[in-house]
PDB file of N, CA and C in Angstrom:
ATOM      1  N   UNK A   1     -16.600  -9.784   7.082  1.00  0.00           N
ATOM      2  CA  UNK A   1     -15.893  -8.964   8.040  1.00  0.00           C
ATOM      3  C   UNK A   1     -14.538  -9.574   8.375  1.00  0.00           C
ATOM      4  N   UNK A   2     -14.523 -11.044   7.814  1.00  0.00           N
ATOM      5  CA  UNK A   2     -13.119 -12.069   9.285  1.00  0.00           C
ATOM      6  C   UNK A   2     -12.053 -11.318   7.444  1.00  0.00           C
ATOM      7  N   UNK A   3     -12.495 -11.146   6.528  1.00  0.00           N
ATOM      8  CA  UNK A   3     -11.799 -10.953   5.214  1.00  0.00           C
ATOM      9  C   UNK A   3     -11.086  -9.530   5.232  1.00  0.00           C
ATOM     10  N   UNK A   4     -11.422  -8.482   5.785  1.00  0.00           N
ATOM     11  CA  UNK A   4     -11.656  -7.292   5.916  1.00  0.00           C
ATOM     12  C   UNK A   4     -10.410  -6.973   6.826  1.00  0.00           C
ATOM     13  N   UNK A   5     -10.591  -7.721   8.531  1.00  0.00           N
ATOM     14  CA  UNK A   5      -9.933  -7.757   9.603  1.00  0.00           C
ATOM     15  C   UNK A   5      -8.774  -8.232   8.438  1.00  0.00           C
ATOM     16  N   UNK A   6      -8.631  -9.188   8.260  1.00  0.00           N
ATOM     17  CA  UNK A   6      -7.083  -9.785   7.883  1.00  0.00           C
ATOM     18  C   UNK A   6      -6.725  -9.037   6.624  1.00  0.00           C
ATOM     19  N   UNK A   7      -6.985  -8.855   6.161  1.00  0.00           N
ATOM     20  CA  UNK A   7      -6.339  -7.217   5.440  1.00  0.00           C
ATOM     21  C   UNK A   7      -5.966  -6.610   5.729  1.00  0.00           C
ATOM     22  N   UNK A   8      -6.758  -5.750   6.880  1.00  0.00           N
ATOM     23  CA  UNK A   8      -6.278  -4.481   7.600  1.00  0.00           C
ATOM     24  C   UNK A   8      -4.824  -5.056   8.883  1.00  0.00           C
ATOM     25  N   UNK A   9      -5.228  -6.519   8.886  1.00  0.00           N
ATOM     26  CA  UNK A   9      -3.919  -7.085   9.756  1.00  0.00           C
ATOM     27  C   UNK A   9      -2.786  -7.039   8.839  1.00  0.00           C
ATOM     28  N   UNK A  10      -2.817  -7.295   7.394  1.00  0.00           N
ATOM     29  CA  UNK A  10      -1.629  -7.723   6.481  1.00  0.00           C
ATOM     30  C   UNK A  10      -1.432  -6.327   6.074  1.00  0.00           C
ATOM     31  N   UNK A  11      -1.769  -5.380   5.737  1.00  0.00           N
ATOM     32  CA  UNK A  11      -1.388  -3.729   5.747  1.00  0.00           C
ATOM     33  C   UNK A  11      -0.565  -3.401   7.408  1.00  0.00           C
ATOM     34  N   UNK A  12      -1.043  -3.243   8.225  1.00  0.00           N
ATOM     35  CA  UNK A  12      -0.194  -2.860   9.520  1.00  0.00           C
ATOM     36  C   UNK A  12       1.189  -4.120   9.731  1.00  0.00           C
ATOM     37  N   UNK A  13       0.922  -5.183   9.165  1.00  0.00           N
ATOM     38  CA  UNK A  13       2.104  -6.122   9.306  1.00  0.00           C
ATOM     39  C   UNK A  13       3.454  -5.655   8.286  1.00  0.00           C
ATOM     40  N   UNK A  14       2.641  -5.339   6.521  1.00  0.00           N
ATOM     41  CA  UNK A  14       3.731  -4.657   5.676  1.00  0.00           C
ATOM     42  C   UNK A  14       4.269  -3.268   6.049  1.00  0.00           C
ATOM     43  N   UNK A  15       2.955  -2.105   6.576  1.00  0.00           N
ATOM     44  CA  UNK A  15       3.824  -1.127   7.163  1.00  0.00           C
ATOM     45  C   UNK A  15       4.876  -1.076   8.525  1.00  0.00           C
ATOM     46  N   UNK A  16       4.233  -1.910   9.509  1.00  0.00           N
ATOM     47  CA  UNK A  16       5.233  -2.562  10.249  1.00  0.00           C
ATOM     48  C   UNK A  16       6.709  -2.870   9.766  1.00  0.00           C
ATOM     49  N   UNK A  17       6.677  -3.870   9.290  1.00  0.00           N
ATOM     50  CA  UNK A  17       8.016  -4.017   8.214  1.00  0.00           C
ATOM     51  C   UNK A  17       8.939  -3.064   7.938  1.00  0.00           C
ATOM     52  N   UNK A  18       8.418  -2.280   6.875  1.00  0.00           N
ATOM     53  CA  UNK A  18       8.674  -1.321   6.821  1.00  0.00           C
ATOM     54  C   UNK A  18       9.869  -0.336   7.667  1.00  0.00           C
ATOM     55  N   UNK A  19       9.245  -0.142   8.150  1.00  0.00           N
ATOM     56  CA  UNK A  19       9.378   1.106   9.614  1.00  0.00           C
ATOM     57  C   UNK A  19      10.555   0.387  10.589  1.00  0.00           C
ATOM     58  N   UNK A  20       9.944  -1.420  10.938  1.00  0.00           N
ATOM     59  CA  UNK A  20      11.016  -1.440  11.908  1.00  0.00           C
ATOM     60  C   UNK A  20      12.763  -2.205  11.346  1.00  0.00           C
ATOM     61  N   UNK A  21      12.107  -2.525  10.112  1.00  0.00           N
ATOM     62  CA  UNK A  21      13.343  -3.113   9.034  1.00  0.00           C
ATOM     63  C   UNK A  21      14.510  -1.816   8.589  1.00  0.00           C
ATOM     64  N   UNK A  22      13.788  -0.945   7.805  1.00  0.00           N
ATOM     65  CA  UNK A  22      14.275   0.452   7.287  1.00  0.00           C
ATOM     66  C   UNK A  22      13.550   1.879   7.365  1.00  0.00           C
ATOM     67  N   UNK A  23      13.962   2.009   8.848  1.00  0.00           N
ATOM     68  CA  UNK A  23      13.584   2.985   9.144  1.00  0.00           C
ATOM     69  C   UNK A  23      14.349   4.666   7.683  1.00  0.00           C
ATOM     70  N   UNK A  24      15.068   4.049   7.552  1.00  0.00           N
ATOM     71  CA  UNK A  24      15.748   5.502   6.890  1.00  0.00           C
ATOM     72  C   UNK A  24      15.448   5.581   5.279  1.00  0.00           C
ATOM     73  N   UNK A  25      14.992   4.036   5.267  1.00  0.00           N
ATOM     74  CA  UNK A  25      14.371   4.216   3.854  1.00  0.00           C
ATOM     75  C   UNK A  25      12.861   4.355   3.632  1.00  0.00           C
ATOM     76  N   UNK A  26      12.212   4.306   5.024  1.00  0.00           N
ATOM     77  CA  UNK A  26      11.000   4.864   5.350  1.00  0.00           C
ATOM     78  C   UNK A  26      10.752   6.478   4.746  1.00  0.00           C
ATOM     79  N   UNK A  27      11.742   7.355   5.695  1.00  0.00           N
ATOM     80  CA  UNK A  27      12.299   8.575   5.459  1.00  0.00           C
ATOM     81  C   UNK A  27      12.207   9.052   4.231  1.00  0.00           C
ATOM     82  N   UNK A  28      13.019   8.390   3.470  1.00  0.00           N
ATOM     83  CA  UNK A  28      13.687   8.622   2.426  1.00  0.00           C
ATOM     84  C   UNK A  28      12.148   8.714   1.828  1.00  0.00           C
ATOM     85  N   UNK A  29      11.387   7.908   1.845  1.00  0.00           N
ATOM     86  CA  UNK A  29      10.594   7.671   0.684  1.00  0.00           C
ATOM     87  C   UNK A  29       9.245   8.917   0.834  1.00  0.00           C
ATOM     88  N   UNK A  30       9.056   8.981   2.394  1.00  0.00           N
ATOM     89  CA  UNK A  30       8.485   9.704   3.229  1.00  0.00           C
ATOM     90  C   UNK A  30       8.934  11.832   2.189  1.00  0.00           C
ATOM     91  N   UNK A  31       9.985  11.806   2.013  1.00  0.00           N
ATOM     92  CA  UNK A  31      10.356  12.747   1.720  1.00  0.00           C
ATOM     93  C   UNK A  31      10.367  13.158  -0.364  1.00  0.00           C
ATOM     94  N   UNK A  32      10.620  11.930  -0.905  1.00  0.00           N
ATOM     95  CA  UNK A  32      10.073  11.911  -1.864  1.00  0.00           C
ATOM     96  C   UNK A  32       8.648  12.101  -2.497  1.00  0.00           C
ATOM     97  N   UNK A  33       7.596  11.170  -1.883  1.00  0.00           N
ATOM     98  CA  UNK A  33       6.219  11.417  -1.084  1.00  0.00           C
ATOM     99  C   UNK A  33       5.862  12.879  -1.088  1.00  0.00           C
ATOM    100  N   UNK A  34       6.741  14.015  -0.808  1.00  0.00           N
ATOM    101  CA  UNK A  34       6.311  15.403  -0.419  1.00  0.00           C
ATOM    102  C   UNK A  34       6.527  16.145  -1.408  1.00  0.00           C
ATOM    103  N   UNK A  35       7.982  15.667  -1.939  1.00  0.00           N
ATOM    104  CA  UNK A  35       8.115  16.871  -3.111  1.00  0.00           C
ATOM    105  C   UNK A  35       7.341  16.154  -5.031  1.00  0.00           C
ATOM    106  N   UNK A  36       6.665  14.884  -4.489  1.00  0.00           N
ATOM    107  CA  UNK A  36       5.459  14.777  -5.554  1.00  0.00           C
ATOM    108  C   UNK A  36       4.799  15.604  -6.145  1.00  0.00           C
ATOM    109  N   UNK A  37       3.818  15.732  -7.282  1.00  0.00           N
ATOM    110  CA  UNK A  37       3.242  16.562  -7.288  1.00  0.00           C
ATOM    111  C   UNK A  37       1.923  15.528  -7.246  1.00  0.00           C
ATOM    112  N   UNK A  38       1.116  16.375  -6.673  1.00  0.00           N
ATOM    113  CA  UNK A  38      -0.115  15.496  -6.450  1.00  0.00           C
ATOM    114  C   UNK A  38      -0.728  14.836  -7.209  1.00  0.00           C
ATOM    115  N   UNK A  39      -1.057  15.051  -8.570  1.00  0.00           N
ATOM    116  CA  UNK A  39      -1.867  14.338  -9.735  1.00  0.00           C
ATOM    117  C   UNK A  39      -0.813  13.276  -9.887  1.00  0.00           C
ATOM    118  N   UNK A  40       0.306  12.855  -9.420  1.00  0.00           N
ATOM    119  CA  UNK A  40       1.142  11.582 -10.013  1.00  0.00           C
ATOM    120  C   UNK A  40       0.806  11.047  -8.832  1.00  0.00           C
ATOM    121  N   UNK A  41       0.794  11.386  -7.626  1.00  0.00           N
ATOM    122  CA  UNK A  41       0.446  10.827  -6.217  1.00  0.00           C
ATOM    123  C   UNK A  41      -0.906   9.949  -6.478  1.00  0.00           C
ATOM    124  N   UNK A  42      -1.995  10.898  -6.614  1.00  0.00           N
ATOM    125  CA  UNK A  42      -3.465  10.206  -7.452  1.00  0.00           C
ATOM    126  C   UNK A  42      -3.140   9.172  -8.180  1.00  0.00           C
ATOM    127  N   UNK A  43      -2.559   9.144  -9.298  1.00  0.00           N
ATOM    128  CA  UNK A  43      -2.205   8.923 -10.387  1.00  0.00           C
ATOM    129  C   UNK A  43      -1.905   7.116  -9.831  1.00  0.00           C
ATOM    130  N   UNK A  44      -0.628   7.090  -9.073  1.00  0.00           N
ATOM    131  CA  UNK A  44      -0.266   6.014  -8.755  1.00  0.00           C
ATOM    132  C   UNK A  44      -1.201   5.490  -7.553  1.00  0.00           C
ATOM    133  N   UNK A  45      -1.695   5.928  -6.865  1.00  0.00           N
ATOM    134  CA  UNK A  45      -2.719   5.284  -5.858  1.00  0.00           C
ATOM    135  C   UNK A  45      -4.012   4.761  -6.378  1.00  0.00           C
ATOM    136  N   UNK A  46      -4.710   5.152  -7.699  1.00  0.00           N
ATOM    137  CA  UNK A  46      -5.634   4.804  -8.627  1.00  0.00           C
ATOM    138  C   UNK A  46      -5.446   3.543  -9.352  1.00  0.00           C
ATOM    139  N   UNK A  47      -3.928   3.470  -9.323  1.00  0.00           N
ATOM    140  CA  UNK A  47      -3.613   2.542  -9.777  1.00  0.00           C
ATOM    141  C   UNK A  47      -3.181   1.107  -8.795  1.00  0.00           C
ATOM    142  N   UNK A  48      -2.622   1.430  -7.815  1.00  0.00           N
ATOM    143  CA  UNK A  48      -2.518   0.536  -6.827  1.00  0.00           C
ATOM    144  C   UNK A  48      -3.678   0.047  -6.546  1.00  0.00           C
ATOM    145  N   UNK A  49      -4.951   0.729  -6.465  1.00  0.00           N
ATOM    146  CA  UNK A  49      -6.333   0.302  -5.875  1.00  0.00           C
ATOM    147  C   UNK A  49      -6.784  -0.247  -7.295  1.00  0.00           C
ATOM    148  N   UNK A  50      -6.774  -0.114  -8.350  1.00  0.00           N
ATOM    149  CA  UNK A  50      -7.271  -1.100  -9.353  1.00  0.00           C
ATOM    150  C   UNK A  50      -6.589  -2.300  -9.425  1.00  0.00           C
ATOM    151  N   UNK A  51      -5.213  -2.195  -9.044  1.00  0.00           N
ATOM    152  CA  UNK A  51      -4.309  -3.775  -8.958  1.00  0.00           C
ATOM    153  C   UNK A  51      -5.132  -4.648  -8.049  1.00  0.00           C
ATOM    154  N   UNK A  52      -5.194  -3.909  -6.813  1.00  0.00           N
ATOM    155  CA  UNK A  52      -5.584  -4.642  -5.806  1.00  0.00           C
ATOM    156  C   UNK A  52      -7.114  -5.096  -6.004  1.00  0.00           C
ATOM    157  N   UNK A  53      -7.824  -4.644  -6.708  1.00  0.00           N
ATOM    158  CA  UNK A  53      -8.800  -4.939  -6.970  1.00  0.00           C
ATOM    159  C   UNK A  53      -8.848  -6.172  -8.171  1.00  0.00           C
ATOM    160  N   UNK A  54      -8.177  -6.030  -8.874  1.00  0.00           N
ATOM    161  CA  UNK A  54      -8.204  -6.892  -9.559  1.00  0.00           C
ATOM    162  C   UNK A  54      -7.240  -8.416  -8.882  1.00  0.00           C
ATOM    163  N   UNK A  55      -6.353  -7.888  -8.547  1.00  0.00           N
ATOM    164  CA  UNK A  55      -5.691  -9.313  -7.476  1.00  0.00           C
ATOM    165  C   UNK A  55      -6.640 -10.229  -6.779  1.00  0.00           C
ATOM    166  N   UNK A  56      -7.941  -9.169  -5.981  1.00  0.00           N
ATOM    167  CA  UNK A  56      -8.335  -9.723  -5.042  1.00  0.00           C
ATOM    168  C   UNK A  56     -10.285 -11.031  -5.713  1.00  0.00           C
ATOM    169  N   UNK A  57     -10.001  -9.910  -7.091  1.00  0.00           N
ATOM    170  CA  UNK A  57     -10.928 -10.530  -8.114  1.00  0.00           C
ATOM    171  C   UNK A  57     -10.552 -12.169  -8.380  1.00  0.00           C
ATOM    172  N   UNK A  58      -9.327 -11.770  -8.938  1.00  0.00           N
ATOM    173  CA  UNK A  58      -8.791 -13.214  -9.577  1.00  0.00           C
ATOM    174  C   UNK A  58      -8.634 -14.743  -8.560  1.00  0.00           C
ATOM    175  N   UNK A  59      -8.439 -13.962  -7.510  1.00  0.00           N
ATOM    176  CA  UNK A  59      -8.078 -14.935  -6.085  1.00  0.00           C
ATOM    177  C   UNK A  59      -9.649 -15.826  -5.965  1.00  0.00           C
ATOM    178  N   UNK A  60     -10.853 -14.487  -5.738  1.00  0.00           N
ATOM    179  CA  UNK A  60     -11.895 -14.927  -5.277  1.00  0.00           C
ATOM    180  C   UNK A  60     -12.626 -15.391  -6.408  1.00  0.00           C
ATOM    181  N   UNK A  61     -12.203 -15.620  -7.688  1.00  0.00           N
ATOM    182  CA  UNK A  61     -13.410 -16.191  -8.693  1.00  0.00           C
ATOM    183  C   UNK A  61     -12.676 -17.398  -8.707  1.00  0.00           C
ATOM    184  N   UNK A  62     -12.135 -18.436  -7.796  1.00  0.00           N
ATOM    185  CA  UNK A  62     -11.467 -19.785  -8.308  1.00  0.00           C
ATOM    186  C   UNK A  62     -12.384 -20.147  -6.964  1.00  0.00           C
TER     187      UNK A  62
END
């Protein structure tokens, strides 16, 4: 669970970032984001979650 919490802390810290660094490139991206078409949206989030899965593999088998 203490693994879980600090994840969900290091996600609200990068979107944090984000938002209070560049707000307009928040926007920007926010608006790109919309005129996606959804199967590339999938597409790249399938893929972010296998990175991360595998990142979090490699970390924890040492």
């Amino acid at each position: 669970m203490n693994d879980f919490l600090v994840g969900l802390g290091l996600v609200l810290v990068i979107e944090g970032l984000l938002w209070a660094l560049a707000p307009g490139l928040a926007f920007r991206l926010l608006e790109i984001a919309a005129t996606t078409p959804e199967q590339r949206l999938r597409t790249g989030g399938a893929i972010a979650v296998a990175a991360g899965v595998l990142l979090i593999w490699l970390v924890r088998r040492t």
